[in-house]
N, C-alpha and C. Protein backbone atom coordinates (compact mmCIF):
# COMPACT_ATOMS: atom_id res chain seq x y z
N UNK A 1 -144.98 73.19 170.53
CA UNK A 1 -144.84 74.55 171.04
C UNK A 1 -145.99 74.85 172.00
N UNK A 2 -145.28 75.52 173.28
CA UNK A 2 -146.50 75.93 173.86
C UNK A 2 -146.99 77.20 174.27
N UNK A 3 -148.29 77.33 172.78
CA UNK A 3 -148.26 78.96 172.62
C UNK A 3 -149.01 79.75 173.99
N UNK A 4 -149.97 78.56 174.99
CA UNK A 4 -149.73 79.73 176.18
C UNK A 4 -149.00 80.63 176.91
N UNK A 5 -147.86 79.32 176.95
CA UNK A 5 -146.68 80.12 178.03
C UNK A 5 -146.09 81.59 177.30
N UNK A 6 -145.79 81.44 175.83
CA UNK A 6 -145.56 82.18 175.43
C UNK A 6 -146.33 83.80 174.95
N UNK A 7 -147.53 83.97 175.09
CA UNK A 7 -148.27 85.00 175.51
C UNK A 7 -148.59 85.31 176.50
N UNK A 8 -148.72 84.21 177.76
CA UNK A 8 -148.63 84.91 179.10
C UNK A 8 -147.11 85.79 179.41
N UNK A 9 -145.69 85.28 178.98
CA UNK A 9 -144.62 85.96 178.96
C UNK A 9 -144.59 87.06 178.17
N UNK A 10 -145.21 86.91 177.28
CA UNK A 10 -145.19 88.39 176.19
C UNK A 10 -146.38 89.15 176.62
N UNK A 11 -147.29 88.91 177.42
CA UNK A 11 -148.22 90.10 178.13
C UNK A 11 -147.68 90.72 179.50
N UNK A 12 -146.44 89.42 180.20
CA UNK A 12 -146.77 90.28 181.37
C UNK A 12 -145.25 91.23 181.23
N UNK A 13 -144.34 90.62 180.10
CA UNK A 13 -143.51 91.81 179.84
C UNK A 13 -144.26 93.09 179.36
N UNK A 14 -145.42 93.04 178.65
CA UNK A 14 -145.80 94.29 177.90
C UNK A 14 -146.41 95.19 179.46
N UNK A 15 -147.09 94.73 180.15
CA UNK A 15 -147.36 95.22 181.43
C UNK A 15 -146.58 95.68 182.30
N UNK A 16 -145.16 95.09 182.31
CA UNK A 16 -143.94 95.51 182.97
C UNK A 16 -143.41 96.84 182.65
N UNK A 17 -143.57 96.65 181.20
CA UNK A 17 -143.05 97.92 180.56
C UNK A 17 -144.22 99.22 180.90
N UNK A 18 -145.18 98.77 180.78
CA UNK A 18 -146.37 99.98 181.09
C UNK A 18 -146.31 100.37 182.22
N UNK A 19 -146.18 99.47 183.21
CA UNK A 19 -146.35 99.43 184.43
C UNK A 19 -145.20 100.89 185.22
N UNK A 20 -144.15 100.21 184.49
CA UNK A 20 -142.68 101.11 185.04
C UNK A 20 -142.24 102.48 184.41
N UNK A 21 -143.09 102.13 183.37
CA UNK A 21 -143.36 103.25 182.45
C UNK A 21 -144.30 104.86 183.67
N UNK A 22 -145.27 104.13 183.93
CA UNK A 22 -146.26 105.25 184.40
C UNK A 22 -145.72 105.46 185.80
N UNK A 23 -144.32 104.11 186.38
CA UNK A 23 -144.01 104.89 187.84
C UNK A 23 -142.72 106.01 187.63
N UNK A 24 -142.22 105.34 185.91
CA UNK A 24 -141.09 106.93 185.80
C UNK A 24 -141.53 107.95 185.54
N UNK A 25 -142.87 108.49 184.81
CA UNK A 25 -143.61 109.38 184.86
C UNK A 25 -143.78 109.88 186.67
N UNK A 26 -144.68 109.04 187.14
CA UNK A 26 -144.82 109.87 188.58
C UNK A 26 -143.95 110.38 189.37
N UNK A 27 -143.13 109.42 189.55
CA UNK A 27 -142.14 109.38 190.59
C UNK A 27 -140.19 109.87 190.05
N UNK A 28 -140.30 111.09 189.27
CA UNK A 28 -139.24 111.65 188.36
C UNK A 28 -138.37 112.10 189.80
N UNK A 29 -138.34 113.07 190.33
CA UNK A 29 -138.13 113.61 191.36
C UNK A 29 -136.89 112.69 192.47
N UNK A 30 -136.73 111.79 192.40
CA UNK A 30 -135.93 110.80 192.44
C UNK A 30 -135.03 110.44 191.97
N UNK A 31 -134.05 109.96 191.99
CA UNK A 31 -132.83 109.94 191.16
C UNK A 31 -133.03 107.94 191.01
N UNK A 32 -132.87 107.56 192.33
CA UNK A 32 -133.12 106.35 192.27
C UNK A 32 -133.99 105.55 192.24
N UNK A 33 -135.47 106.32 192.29
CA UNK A 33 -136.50 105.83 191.86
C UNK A 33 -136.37 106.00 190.01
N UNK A 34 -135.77 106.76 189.62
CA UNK A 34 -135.76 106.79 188.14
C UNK A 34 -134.85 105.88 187.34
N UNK A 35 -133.99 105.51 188.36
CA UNK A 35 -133.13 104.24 187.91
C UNK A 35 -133.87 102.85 188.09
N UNK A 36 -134.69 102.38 189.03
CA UNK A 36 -135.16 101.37 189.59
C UNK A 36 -136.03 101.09 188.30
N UNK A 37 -137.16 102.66 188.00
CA UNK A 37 -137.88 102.40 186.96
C UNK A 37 -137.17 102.13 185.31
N UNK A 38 -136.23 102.66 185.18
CA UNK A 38 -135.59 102.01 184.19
C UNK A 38 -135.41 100.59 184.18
N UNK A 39 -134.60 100.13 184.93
CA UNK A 39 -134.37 98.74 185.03
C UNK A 39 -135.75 97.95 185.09
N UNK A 40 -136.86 98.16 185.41
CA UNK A 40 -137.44 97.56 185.32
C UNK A 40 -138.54 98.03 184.10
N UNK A 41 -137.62 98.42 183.13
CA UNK A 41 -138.06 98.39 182.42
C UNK A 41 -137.37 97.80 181.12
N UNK A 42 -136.29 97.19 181.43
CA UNK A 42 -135.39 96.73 181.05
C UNK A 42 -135.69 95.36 180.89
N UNK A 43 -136.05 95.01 182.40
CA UNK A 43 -136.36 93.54 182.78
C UNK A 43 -137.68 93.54 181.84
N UNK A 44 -138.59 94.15 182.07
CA UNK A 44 -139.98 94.14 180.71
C UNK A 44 -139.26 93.82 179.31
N UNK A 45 -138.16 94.18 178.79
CA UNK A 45 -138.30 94.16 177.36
C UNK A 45 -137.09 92.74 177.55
N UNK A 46 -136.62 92.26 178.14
CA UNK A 46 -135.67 91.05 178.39
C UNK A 46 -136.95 89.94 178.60
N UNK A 47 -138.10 90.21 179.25
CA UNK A 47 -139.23 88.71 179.16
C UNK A 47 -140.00 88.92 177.67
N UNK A 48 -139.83 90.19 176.88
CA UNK A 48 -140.39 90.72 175.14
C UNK A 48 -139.62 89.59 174.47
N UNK A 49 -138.41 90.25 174.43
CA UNK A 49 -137.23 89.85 173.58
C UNK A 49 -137.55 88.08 174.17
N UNK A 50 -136.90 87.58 175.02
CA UNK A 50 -136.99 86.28 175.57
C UNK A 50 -138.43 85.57 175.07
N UNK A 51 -139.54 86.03 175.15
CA UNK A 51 -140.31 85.52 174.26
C UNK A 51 -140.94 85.19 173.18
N UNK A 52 -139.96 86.56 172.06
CA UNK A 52 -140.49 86.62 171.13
C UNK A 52 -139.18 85.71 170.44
N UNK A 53 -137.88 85.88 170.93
CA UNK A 53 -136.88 85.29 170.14
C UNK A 53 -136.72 83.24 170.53
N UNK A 54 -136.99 83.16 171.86
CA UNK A 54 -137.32 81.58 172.05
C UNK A 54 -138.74 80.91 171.26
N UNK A 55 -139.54 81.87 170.89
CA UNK A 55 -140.10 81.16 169.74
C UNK A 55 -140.15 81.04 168.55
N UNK A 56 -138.78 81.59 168.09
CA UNK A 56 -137.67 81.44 167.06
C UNK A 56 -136.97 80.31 166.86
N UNK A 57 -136.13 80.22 167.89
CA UNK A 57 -135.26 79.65 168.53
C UNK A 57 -134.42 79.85 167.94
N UNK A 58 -133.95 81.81 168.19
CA UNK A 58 -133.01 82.44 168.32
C UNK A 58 -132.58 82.86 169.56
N UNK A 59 -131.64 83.55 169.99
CA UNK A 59 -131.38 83.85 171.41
C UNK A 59 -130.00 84.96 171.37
N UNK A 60 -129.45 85.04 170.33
CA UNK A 60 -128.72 86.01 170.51
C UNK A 60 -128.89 87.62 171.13
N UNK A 61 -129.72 88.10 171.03
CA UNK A 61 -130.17 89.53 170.92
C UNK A 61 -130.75 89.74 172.81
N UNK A 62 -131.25 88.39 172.82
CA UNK A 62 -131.59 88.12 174.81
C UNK A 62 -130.00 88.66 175.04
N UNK A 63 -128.79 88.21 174.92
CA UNK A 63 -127.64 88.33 175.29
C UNK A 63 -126.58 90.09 175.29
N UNK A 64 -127.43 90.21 173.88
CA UNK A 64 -127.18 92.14 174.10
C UNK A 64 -127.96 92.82 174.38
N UNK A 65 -129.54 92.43 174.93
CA UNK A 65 -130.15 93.28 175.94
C UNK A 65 -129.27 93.30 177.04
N UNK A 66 -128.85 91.89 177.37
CA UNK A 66 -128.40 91.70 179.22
C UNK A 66 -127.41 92.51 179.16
N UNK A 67 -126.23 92.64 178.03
CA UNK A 67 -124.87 93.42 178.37
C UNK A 67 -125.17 95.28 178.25
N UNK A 68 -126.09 95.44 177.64
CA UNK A 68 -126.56 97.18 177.57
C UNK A 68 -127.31 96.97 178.93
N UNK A 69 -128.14 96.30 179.57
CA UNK A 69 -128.70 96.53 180.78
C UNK A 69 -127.41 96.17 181.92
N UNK A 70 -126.76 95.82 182.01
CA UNK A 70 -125.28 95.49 183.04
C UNK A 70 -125.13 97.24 182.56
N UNK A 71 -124.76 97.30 181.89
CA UNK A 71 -123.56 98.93 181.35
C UNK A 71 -124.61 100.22 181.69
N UNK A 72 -126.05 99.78 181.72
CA UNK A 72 -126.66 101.27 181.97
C UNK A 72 -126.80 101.46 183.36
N UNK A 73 -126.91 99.83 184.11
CA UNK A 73 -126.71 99.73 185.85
C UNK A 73 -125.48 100.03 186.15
N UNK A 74 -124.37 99.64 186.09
CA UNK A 74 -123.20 100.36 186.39
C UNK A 74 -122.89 102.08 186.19
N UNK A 75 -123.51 102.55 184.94
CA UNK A 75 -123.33 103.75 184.60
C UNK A 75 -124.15 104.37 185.79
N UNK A 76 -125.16 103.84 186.00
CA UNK A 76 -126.38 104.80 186.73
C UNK A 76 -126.19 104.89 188.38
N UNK A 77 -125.69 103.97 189.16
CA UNK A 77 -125.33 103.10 189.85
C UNK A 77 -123.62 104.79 190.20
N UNK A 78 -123.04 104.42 189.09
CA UNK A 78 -122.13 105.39 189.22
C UNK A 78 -122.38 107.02 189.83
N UNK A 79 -123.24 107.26 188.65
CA UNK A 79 -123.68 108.50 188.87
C UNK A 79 -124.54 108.93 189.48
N UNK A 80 -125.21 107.99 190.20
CA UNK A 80 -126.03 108.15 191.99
C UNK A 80 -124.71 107.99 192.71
N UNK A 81 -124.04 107.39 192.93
CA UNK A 81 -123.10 107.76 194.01
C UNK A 81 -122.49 109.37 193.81
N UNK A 82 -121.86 109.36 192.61
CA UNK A 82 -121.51 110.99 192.59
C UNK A 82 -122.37 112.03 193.03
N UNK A 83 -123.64 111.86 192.43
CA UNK A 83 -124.58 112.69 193.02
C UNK A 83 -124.90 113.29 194.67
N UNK A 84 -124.88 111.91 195.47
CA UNK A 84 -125.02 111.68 196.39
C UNK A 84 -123.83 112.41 197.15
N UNK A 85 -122.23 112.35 196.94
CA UNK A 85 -121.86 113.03 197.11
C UNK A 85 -121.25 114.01 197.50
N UNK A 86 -121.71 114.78 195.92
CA UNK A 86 -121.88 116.37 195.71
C UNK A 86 -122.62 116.84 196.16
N UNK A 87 -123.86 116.43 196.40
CA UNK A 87 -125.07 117.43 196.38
C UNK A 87 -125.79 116.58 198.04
N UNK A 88 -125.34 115.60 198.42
CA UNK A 88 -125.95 115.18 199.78
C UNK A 88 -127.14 114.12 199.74
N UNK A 89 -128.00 114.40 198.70
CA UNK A 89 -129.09 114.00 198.38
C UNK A 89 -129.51 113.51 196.98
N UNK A 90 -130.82 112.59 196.82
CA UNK A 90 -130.50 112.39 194.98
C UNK A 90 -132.15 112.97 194.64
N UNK A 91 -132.57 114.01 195.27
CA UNK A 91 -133.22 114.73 194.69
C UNK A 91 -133.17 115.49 193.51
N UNK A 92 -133.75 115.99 192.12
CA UNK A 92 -133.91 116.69 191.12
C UNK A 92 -133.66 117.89 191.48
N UNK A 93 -134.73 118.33 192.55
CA UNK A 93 -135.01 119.35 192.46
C UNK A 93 -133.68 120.40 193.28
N UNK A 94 -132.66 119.29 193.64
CA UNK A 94 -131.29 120.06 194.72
C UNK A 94 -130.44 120.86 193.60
N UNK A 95 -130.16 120.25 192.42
CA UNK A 95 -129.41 120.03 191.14
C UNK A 95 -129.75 121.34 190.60
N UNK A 96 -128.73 122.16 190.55
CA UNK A 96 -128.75 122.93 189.63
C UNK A 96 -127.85 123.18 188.65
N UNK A 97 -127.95 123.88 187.56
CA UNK A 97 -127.55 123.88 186.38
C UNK A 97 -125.84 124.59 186.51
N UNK A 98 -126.27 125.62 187.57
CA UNK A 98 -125.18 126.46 187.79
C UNK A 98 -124.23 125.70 188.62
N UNK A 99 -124.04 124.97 189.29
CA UNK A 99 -123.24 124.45 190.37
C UNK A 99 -122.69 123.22 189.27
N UNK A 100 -121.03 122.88 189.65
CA UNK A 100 -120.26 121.94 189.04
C UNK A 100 -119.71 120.66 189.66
């Protein structure tokens, strides 16, 4: 086993996740910057999972991250186009509560 590779993969997912973490905090205001930061935060817990379960040598659970990350890109993916539009733009701040 080679336990380097496998903590350099399990640090730089944990960094991925932090990383994308503090740009969905900043950068909310966005519709598709808030999707981008999801997914890549997605991809962070797919190099977690991938490293913590290949030094198992299990692998199932790598396989229903990938199909919930396909289904939340399509969903999101969806509903930026609708947004876009309705409203012209995928700003937050256009969106109001009252309008259908």
């Amino acid at each position: 086993m080679n336990f380097s590779f496998f903590f350099s993969v399990f640090f730089v997912g944990i960094f991925t996740v932090l990383i994308s973490m503090f740009v969905f905090v900043f950068q909310r205001f966005h519709y598709l910057m808030s999707l981008l930061c999801l997914e890549m935060m997605i991809l962070g817990l797919f190099l977690l999972v991938l490293s913590v379960y290949s030094f198992k040598n299990e692998g199932f659970l790598v396989f229903v991250l990938l199909t919930f990350a396909a289904c939340e890109a399509a969903v999101g993916l969806g509903l930026l186009i609708s947004l876009i539009r309705s409203h012209g733009s995928d700003f937050f701040r256009l969106i109001s509560v009252y309008e259908c």
